[in-house]
N, C-alpha and C. Protein backbone atom coordinates (compact mmCIF):
# COMPACT_ATOMS: atom_id res chain seq x y z
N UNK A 1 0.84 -1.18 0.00
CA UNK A 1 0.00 0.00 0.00
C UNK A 1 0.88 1.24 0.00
N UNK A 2 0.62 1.91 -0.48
CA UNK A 2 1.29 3.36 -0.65
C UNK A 2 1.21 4.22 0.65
N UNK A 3 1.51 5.57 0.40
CA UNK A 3 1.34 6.52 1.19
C UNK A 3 1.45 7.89 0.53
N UNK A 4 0.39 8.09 0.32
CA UNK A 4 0.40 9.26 -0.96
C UNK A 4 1.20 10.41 0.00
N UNK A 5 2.00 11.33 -0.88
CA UNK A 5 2.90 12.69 -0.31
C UNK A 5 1.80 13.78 -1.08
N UNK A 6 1.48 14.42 0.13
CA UNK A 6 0.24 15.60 -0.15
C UNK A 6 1.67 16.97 -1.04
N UNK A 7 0.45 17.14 -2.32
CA UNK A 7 1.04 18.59 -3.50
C UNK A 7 0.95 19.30 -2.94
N UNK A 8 2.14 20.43 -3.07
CA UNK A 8 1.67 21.98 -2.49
C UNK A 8 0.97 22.58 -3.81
N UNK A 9 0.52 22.03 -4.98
CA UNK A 9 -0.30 23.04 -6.02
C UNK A 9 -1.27 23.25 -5.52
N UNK A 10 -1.85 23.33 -4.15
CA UNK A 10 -3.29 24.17 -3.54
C UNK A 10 -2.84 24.46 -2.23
N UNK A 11 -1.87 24.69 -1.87
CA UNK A 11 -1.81 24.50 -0.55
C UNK A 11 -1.57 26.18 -0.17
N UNK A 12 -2.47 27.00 1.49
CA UNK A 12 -2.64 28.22 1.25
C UNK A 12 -1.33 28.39 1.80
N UNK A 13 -0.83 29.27 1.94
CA UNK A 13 0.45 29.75 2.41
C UNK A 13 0.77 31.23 2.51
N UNK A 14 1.05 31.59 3.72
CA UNK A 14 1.04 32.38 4.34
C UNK A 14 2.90 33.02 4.53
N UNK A 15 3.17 34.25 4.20
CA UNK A 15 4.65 34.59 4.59
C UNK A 15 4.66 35.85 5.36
N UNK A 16 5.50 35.89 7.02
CA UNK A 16 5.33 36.63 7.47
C UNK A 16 7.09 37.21 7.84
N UNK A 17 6.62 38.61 7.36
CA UNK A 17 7.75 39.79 6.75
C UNK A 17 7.83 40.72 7.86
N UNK A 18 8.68 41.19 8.04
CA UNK A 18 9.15 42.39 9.12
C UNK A 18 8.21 43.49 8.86
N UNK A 19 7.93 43.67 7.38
CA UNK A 19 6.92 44.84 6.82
C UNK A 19 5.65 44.39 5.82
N UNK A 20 5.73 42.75 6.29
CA UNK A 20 3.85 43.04 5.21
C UNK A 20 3.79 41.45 5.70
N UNK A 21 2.47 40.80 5.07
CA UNK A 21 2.18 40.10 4.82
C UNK A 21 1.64 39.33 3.48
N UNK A 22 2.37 38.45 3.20
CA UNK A 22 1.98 37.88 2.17
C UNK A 22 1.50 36.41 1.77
N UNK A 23 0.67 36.44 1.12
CA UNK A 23 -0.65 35.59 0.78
C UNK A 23 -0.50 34.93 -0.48
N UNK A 24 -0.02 33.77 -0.87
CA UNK A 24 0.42 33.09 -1.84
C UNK A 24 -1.24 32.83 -3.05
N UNK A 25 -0.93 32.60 -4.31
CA UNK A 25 -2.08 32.54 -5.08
C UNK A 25 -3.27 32.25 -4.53
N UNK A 26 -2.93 30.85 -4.12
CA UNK A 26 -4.34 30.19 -3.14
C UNK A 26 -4.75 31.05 -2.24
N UNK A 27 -4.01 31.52 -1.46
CA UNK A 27 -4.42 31.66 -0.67
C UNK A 27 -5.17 33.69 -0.66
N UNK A 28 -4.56 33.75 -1.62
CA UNK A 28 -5.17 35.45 -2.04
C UNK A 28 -6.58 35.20 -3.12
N UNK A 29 -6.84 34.19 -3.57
CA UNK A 29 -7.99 33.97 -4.07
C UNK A 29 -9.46 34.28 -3.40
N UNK A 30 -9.44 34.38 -1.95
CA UNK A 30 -10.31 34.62 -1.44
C UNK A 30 -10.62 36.25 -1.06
N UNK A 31 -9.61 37.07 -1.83
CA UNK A 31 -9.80 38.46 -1.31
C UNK A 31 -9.48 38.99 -2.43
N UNK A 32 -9.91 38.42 -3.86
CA UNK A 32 -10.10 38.88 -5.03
C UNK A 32 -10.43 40.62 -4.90
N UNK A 33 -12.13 40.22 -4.32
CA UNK A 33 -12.75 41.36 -4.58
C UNK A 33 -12.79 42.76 -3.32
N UNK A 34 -11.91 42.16 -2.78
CA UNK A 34 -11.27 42.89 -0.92
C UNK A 34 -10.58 43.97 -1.00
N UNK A 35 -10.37 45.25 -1.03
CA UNK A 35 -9.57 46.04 -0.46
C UNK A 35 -9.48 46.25 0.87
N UNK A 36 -9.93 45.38 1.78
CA UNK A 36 -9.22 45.84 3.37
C UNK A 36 -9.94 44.42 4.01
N UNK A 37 -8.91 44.54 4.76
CA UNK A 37 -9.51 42.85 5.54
C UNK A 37 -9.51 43.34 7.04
N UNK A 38 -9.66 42.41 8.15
CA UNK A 38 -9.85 42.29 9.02
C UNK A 38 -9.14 41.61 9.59
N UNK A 39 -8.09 41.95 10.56
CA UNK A 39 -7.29 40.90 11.42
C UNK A 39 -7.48 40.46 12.94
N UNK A 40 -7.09 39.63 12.41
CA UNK A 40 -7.80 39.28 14.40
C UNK A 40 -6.81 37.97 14.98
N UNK A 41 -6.61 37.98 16.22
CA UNK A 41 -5.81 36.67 17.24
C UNK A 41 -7.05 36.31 18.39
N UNK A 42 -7.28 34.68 18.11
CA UNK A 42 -7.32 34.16 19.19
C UNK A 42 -6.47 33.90 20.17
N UNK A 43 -7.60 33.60 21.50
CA UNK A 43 -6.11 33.13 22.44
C UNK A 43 -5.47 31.99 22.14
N UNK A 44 -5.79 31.29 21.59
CA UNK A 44 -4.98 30.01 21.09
C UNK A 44 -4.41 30.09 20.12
N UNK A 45 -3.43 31.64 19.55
CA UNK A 45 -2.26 31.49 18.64
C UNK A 45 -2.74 31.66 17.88
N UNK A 46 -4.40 31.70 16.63
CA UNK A 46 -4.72 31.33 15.81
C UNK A 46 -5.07 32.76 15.03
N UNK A 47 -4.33 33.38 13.97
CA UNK A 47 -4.61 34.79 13.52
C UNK A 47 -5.56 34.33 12.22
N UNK A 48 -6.48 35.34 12.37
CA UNK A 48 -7.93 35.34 11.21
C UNK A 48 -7.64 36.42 10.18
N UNK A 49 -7.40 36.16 8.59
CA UNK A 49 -8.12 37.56 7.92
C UNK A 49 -8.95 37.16 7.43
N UNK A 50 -10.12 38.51 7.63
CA UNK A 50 -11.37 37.94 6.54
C UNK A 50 -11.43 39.27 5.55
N UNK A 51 -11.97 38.78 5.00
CA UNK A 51 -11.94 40.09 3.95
C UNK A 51 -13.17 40.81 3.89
N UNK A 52 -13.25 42.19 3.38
CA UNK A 52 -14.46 43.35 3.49
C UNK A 52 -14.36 43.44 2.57
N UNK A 53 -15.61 43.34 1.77
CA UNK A 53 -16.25 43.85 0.85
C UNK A 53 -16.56 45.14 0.54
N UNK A 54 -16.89 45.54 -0.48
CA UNK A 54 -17.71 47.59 -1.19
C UNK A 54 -18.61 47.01 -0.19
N UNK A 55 -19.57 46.53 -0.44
CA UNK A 55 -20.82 46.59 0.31
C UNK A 55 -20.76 46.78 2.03
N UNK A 56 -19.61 45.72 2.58
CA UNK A 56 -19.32 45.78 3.56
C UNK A 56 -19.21 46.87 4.17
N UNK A 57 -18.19 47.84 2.99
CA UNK A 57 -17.29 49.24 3.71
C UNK A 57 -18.42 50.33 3.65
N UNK A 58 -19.69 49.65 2.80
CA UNK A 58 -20.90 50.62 2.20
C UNK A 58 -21.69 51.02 3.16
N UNK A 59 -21.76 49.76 4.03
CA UNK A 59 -22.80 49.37 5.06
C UNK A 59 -22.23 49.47 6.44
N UNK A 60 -20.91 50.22 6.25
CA UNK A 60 -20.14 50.86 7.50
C UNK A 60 -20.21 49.40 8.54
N UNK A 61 -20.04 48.01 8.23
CA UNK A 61 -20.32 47.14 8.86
C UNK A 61 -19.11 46.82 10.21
N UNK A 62 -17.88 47.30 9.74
CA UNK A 62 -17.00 47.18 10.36
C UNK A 62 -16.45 48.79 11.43
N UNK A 63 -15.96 48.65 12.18
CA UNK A 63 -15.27 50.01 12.57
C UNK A 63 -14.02 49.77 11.18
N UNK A 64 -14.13 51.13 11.22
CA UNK A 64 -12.91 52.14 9.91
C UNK A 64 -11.30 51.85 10.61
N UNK A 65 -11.33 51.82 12.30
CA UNK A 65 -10.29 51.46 12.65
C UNK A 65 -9.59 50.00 12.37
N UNK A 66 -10.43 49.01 12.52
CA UNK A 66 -10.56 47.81 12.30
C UNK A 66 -9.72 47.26 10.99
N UNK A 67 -9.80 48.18 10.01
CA UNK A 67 -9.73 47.56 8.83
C UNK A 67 -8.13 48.24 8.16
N UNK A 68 -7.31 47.01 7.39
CA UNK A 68 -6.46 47.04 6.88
C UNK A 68 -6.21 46.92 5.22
N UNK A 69 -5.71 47.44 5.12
CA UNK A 69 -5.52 47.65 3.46
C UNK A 69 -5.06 46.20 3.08
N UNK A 70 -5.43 45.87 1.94
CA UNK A 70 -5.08 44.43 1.06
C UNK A 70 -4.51 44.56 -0.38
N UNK A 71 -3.37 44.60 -0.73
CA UNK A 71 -3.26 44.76 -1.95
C UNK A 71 -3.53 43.70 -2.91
N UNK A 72 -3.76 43.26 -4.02
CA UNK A 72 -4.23 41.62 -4.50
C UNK A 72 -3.73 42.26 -5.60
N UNK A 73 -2.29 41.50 -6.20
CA UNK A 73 -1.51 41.56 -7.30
C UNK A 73 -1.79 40.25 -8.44
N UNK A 74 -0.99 40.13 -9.21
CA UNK A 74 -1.57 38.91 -10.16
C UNK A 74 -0.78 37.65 -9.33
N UNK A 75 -1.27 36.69 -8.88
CA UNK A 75 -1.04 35.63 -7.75
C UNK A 75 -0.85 35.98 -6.33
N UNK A 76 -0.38 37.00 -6.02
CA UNK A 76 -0.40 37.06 -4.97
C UNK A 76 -1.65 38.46 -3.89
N UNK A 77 -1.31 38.44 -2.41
CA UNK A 77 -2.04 39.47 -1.94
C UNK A 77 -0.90 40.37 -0.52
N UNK A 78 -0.98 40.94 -0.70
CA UNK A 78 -0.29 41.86 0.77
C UNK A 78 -0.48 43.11 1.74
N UNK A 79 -0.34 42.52 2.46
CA UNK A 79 -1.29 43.44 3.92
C UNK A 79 0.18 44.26 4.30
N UNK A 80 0.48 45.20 3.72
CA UNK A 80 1.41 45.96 4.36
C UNK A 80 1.28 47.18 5.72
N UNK A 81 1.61 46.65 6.61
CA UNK A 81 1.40 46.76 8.01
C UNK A 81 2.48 46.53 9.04
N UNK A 82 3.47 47.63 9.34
CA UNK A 82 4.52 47.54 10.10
C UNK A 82 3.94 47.17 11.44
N UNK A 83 3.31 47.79 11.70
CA UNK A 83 2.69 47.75 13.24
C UNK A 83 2.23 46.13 13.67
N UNK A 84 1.37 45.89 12.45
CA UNK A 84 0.63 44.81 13.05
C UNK A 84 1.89 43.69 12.75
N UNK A 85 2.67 43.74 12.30
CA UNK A 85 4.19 42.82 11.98
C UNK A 85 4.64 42.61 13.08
N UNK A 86 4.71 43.90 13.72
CA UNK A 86 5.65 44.39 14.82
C UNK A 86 4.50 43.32 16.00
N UNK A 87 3.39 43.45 16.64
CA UNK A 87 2.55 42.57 17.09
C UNK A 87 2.65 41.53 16.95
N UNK A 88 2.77 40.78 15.59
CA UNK A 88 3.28 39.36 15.24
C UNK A 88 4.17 38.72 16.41
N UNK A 89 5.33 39.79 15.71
CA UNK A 89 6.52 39.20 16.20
C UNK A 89 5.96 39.22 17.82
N UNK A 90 5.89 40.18 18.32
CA UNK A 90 6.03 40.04 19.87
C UNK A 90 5.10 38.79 20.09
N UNK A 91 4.41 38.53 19.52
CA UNK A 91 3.73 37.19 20.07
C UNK A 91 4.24 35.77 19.37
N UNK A 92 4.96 35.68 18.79
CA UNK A 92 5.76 34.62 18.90
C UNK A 92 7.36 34.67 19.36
N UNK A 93 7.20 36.10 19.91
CA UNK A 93 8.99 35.66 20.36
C UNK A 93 9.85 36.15 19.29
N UNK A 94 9.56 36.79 18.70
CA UNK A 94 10.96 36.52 17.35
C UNK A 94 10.51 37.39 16.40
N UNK A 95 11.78 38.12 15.43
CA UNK A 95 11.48 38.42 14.30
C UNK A 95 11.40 37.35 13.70
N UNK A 96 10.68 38.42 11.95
CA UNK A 96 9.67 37.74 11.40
C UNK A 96 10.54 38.02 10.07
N UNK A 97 11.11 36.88 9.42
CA UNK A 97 12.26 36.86 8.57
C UNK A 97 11.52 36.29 6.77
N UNK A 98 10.36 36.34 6.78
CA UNK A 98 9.61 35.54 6.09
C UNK A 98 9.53 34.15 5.94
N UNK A 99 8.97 33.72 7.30
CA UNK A 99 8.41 32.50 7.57
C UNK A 99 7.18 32.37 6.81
N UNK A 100 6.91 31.24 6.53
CA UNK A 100 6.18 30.39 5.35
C UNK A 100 5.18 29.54 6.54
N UNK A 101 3.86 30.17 6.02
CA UNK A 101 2.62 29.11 7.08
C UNK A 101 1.89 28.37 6.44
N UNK A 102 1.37 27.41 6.68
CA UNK A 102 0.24 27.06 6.52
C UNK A 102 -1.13 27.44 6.72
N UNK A 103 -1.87 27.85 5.67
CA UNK A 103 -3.29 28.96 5.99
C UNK A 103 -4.42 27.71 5.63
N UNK A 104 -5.58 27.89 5.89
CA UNK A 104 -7.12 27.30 5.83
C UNK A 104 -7.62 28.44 5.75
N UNK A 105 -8.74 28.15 4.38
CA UNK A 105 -10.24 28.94 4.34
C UNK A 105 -11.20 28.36 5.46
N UNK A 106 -11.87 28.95 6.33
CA UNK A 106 -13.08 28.55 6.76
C UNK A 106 -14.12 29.64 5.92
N UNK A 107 -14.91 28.82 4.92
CA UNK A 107 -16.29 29.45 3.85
C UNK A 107 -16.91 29.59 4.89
N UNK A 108 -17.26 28.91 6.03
CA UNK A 108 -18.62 28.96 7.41
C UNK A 108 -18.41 30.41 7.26
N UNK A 109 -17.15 30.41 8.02
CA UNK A 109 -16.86 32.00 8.77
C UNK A 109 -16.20 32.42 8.24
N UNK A 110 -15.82 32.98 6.36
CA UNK A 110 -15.05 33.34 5.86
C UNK A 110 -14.19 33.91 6.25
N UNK A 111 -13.19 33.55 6.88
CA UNK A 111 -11.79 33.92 7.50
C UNK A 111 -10.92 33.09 7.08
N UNK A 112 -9.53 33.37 6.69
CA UNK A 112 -8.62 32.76 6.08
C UNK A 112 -7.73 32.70 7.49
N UNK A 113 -7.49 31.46 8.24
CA UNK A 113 -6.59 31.18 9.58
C UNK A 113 -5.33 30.56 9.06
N UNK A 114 -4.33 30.99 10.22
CA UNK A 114 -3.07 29.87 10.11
C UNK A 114 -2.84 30.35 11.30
N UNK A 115 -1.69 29.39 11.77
CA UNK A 115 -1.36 28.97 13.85
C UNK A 115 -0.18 29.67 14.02
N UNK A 116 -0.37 30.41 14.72
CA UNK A 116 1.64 31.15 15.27
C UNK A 116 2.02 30.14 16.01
N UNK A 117 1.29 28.92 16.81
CA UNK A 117 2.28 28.50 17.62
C UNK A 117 2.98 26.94 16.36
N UNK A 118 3.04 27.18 15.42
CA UNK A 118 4.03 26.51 14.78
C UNK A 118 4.91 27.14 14.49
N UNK A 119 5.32 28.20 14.72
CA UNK A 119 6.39 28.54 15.46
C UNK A 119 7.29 27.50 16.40
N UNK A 120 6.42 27.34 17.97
CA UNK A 120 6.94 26.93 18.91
C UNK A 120 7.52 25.40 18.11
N UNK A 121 6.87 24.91 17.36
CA UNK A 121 6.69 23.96 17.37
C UNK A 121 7.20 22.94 16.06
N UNK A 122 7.66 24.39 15.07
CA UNK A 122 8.28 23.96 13.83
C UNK A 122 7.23 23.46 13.05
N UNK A 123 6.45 22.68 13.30
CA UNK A 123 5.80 21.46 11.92
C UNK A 123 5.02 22.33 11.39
N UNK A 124 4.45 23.63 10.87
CA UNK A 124 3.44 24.12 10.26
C UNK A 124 4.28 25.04 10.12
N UNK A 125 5.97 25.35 9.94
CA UNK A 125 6.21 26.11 8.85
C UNK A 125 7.35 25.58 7.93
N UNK A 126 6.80 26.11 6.61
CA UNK A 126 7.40 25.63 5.41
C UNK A 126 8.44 25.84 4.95
């Protein structure tokens, strides 16, 4: 019996930069139509972007503070954001040299997640 080796041709991936964030094809597919997303940390390590919509920003749904710019280039997407970098890092301990994550869509709760504590832990970065 085999043991199939999982492709990275879908796999989301996440790179975190001293000065931005960046969002590999897959994983910027979901903020096509996004100019500003939403960031957020659980207590369990787990950082969320979801993305805002015209309608969203129309319908004043979010606070104006809340929301971060998204750039979406041809394959890729980037949240350029010193500050919130700077936050990163302090919560895992470390600069942020462009480490490579592993991201998930949740469609439920359209938020695009990946785990800081693979960090601690090595196996969820690439």
């Amino acid at each position: 019996m085999f043991e199939w080796v999982k492709g990275n041709a879908q796999v989301e991936v996440v790179t975190l930069n001293e000065n931005n964030i960046t969002l590999n094809q897959n994983a910027s597919s979901h903020f096509l139509d996004s100019h500003y997303v939403m960031v957020g940390f659980s207590s369990s390590s787990i950082v969320g972007i979801k993305p805002v919509t015209k309608r969203d920003l129309d319908l004043n749904a979010y606070p104006k503070e809340n929301l971060h710019k998204i750039s979406v280039g041809k394959g890729y997407a980037k949240i350029n954001n010193k500050a919130l970098c700077d936050l990163i890092a302090t919560k895992v301990g470390g600069a942020l040299t462009g480490q490579k994550l592993v991201a998930t869509f949740d469609a439920k709760e359209n938020v695009l997640t990946f785990d800081l504590s693979a960090f601690k832990e090595k196996g969820g970065l690439l």
